[in-house]
Protein backbone atom coordinates (compact mmCIF):
# COMPACT_ATOMS: atom_id res chain seq x y z
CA UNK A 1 -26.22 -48.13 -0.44
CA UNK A 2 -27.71 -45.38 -2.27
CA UNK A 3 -29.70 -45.94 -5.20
CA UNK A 4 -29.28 -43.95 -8.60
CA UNK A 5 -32.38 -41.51 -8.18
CA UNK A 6 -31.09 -41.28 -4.68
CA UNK A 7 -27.77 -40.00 -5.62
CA UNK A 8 -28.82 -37.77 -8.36
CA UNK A 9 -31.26 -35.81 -5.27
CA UNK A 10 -28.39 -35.81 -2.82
CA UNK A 11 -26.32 -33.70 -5.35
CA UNK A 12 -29.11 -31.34 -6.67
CA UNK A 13 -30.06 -30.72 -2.66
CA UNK A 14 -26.15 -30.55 -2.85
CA UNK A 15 -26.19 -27.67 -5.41
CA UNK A 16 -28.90 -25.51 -4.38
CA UNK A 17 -27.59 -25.19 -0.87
CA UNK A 18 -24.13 -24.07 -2.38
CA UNK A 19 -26.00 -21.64 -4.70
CA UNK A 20 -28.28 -20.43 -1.81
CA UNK A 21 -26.05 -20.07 1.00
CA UNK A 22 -23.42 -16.73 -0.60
CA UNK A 23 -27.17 -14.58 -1.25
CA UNK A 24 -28.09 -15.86 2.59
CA UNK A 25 -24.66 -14.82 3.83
CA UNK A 26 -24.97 -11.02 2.12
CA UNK A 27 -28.77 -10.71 3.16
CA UNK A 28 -27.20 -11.48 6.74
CA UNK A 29 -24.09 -9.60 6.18
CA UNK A 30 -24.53 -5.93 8.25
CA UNK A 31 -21.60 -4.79 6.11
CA UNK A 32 -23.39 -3.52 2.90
CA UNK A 33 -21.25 -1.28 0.94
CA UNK A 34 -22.91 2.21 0.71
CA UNK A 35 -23.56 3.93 -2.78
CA UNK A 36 -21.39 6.55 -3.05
CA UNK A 37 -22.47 10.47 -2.98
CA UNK A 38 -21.14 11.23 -6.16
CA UNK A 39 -20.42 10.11 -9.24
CA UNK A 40 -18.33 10.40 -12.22
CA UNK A 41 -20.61 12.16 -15.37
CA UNK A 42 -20.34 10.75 -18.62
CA UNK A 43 -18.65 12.97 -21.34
CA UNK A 44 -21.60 14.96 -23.64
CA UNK A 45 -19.59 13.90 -26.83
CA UNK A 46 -17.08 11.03 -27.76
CA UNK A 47 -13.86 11.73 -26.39
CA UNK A 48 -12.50 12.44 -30.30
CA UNK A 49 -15.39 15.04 -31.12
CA UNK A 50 -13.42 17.84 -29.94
CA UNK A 51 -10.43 17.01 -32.24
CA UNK A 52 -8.54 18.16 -33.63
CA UNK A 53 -8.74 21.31 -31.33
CA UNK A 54 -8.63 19.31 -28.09
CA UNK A 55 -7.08 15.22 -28.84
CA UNK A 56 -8.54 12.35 -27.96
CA UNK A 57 -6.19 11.10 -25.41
CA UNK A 58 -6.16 14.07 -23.35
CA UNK A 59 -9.86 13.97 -23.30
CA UNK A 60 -9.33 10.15 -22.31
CA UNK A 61 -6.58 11.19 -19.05
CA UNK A 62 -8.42 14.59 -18.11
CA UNK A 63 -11.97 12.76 -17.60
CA UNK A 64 -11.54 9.28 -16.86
CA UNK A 65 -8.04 9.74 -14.87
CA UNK A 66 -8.33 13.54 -13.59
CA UNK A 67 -11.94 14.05 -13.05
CA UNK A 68 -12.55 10.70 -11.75
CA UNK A 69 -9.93 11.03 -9.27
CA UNK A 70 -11.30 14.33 -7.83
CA UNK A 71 -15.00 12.40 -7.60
CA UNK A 72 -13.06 9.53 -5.94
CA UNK A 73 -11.43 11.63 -3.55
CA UNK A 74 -14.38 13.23 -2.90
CA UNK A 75 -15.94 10.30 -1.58
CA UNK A 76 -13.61 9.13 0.46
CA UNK A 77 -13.32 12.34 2.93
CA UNK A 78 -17.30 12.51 2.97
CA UNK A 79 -17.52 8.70 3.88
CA UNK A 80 -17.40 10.29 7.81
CA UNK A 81 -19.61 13.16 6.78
CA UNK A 82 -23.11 11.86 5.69
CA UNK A 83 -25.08 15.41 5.69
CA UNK A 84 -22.42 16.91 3.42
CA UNK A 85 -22.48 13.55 1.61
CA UNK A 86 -26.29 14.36 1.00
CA UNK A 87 -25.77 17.92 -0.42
CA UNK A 88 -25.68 18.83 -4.25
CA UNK A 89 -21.65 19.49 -5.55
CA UNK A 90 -22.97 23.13 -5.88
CA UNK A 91 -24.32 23.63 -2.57
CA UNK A 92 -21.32 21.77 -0.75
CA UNK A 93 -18.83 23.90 -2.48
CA UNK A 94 -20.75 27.13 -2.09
CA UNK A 95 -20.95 26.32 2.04
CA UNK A 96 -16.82 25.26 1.51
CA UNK A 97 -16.08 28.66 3.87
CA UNK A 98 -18.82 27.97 6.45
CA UNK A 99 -19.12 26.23 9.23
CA UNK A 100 -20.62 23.76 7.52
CA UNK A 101 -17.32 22.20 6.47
CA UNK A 102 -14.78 21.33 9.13
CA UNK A 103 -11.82 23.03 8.44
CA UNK A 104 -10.09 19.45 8.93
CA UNK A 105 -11.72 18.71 6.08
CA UNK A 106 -11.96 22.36 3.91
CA UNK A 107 -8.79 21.63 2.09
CA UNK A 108 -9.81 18.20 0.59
CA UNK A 109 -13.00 19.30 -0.18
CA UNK A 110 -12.00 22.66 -1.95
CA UNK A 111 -9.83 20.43 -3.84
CA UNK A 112 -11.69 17.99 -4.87
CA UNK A 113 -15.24 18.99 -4.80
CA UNK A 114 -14.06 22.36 -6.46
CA UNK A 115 -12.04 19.96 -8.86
CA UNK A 116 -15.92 17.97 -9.47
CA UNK A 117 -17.77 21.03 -9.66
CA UNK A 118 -15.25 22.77 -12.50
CA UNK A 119 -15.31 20.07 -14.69
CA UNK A 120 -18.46 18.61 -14.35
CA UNK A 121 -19.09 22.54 -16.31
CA UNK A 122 -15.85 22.21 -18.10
CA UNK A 123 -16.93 19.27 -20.09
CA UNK A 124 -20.52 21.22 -21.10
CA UNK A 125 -18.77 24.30 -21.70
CA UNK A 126 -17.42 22.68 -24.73
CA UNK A 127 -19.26 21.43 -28.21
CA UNK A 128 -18.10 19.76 -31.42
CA UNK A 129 -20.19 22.49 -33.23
CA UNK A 130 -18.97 24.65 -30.77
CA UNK A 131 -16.90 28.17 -31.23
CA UNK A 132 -18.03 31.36 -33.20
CA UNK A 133 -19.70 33.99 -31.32
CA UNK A 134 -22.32 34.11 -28.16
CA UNK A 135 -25.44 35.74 -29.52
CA UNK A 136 -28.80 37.72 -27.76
CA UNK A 137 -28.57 38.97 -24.57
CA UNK A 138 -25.11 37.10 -23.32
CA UNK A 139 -23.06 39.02 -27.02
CA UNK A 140 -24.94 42.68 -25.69
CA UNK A 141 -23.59 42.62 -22.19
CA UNK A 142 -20.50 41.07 -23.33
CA UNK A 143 -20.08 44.44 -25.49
CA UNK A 144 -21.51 46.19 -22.93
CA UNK A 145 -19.07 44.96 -20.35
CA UNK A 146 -15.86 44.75 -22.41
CA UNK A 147 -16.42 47.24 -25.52
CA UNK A 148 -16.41 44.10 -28.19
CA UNK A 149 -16.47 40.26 -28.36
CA UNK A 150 -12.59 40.50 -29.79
CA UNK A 151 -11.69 42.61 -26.56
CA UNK A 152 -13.50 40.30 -24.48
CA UNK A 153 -11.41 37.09 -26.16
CA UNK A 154 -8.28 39.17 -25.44
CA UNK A 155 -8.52 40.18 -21.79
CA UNK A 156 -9.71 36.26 -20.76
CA UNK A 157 -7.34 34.90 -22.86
CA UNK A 158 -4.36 37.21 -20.90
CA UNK A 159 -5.76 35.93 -17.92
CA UNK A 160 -5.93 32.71 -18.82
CA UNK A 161 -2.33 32.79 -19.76
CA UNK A 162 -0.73 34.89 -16.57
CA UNK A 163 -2.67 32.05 -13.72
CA UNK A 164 0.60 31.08 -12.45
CA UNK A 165 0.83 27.02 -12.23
CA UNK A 166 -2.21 25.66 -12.56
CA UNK A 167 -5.75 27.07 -12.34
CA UNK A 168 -8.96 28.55 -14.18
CA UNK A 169 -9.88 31.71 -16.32
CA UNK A 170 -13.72 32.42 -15.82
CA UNK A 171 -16.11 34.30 -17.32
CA UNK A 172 -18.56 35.14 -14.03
CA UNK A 173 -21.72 37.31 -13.84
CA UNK A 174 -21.93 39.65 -10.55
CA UNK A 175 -24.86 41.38 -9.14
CA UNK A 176 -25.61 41.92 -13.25
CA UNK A 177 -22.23 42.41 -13.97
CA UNK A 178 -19.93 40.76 -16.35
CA UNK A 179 -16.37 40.14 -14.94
CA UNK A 180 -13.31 37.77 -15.83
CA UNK A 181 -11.54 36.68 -12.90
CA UNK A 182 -8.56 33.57 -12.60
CA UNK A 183 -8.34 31.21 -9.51
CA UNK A 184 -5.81 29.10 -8.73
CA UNK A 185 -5.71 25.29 -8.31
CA UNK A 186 -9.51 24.26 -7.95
CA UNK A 187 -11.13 26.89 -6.42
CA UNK A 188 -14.34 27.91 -7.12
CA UNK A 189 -16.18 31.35 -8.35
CA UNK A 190 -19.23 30.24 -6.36
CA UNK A 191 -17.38 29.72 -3.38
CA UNK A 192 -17.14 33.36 -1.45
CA UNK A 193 -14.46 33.78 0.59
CA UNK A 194 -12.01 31.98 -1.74
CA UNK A 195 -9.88 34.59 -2.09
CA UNK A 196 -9.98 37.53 0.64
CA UNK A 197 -7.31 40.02 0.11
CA UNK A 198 -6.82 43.15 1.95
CA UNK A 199 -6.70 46.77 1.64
CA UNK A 200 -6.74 50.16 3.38
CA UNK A 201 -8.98 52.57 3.43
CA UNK A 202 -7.63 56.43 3.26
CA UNK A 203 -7.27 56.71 7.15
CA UNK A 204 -4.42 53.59 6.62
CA UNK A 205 -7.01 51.40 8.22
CA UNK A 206 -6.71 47.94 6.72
CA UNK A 207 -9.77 46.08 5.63
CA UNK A 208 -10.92 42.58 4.38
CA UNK A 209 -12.34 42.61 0.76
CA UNK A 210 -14.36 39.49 0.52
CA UNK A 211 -15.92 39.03 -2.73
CA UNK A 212 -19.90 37.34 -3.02
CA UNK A 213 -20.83 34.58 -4.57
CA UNK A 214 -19.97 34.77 -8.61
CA UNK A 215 -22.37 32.63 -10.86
CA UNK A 216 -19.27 30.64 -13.71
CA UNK A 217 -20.69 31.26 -16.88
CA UNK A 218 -17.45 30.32 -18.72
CA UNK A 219 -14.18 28.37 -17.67
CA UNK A 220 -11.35 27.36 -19.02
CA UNK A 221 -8.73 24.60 -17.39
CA UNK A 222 -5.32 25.53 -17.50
CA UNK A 223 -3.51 23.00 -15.54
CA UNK A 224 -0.94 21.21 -17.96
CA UNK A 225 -2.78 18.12 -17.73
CA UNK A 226 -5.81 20.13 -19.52
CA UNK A 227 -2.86 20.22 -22.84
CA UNK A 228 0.42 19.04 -22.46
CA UNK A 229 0.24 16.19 -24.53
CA UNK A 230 -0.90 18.10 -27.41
CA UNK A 231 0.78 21.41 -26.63
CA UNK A 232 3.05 21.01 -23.96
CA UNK A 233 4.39 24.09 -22.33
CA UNK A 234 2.68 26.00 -25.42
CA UNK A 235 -0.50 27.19 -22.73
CA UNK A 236 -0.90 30.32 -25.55
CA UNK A 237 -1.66 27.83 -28.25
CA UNK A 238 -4.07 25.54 -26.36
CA UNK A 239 -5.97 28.84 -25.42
CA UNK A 240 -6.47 29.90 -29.03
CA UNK A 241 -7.54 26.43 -29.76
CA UNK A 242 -9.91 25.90 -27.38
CA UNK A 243 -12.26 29.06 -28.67
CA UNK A 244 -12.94 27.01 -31.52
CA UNK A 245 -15.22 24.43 -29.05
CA UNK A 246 -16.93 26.61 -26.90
CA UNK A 247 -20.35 25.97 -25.99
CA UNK A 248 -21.90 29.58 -26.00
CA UNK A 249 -25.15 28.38 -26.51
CA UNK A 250 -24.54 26.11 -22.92
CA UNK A 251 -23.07 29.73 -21.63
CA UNK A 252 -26.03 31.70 -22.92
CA UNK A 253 -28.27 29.72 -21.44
CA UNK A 254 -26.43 30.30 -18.02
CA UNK A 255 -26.31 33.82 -18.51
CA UNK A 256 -30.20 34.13 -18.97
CA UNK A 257 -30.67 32.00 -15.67
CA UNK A 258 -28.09 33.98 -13.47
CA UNK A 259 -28.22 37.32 -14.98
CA UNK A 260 -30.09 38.88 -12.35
């Protein structure tokens, strides 16, 4: 019969093997689940600092629902792919057209690493003490390139508002060059290739145009899920709002790296 001491160090010995045994299982476990390559980034601001210009709750759906799904996604179709899983989001979507990427794969990846890349700038492209003018060197080639800062506003804004569906409106520097250019869906100015079209030459021979890598300097979101809740099919209205949170100092600073 045991005694009362005895008892009491039958059921500590008891305990600790309980406790001990789940950490010796997992330290014997060859299943460990792998960090993943990439990650959601947190928002520069609250998700109301943008207000009233952009809401709350589409901040809220956009990053936490949208973004995060494109990260998620991301993930998943690299699981089987460990040296693209090891690459930076710029470098994997700049080598989207190469060999690099199975084309089994290209698709997913344009999607959603193009998805990561855009709004991982999207969200720093933006400022609660954001809108006004660029200044320095980005507001001289901007007149330089497009005759005045309202003409500039004008022509992205028209392309902003003619992508058909959903898409982006950048703002992309070129071999020194300042250009505006839309994509559709989530493709990617730094991804050449993207978008070959063709053309003939004045013999009638037809020819690839390819275009090179573009550096984004600015980008705006115009799927519906960027402002339907606030705007709904009012795109024009969401574009005129948005100037009023742009980041140029964020842009001017990528303008002075990629400039030349």
């Amino acid at each position: 019969m045991l005694t009362r001491r005895q008892a009491i160090k039958t059921t500590a010995l008891s305990t600790a093997a309980i406790t001990v045994a789940p950490v010796m299982m997992a330290q014997n476990n060859p299943v460990v689940a792998a960090e993943v390559a990439f990650k959601l980034p947190r928002l520069p601001y609250a998700l109301d600092a943008l207000e009233p210009h952009i809401d709350a709750r589409t901040m809220e759906i956009h990053h936490g629902k949208h973004h995060k799904a494109y990260v998620d996604n991301l993930n998943k179709v690299l699981a089987e792919h460990p040296t693209l899983a090891a690459k930076s989001i710029e470098d994997l979507v700049k080598d989207l057209n190469t060999s690099a990427v199975p084309e089994k794969i290209r698709p997913t990846v344009r999607n959603n690493g193009g998805g990561h890349f855009n709004h991982t700038l999207f969200w720093q492209m933006m400022s609660k003490s954001g809108g006004g003018e660029p200044k320095a060197e980005l507001a001289k080639a901007i007149e330089l390139n497009f005759g005045s800062f309202a003409e500039f506003k004008k022509k992205f804004a028209e392309s902003a508002s003619k992508v058909f569906g959903s898409g982006w409106a950048w703002l992309v520097v070129e071999s020194k060059e300042l250009k505006i250019i839309s994509m559709p869906n989530q493709n990617s100015p730094i991804s050449p290739d993207v978008l070959p079209s063709e053309v003939h030459d004045s013999s009638g021979k037809k020819l690839t145009f390819i275009h090179s890598t573009q550096q984004p300097l600015l980008g705006l979101d115009v799927w519906e899920h960027a402002y339907y809740l606030k705007h709904q099919n009012r795109r024009v209205d969401y574009i005129a709002a948005w100037w009023n949170v742009v980041n140029w100092d964020f842009v001017g600073d990528r303008y002075a790296k990629y400039k030349s």
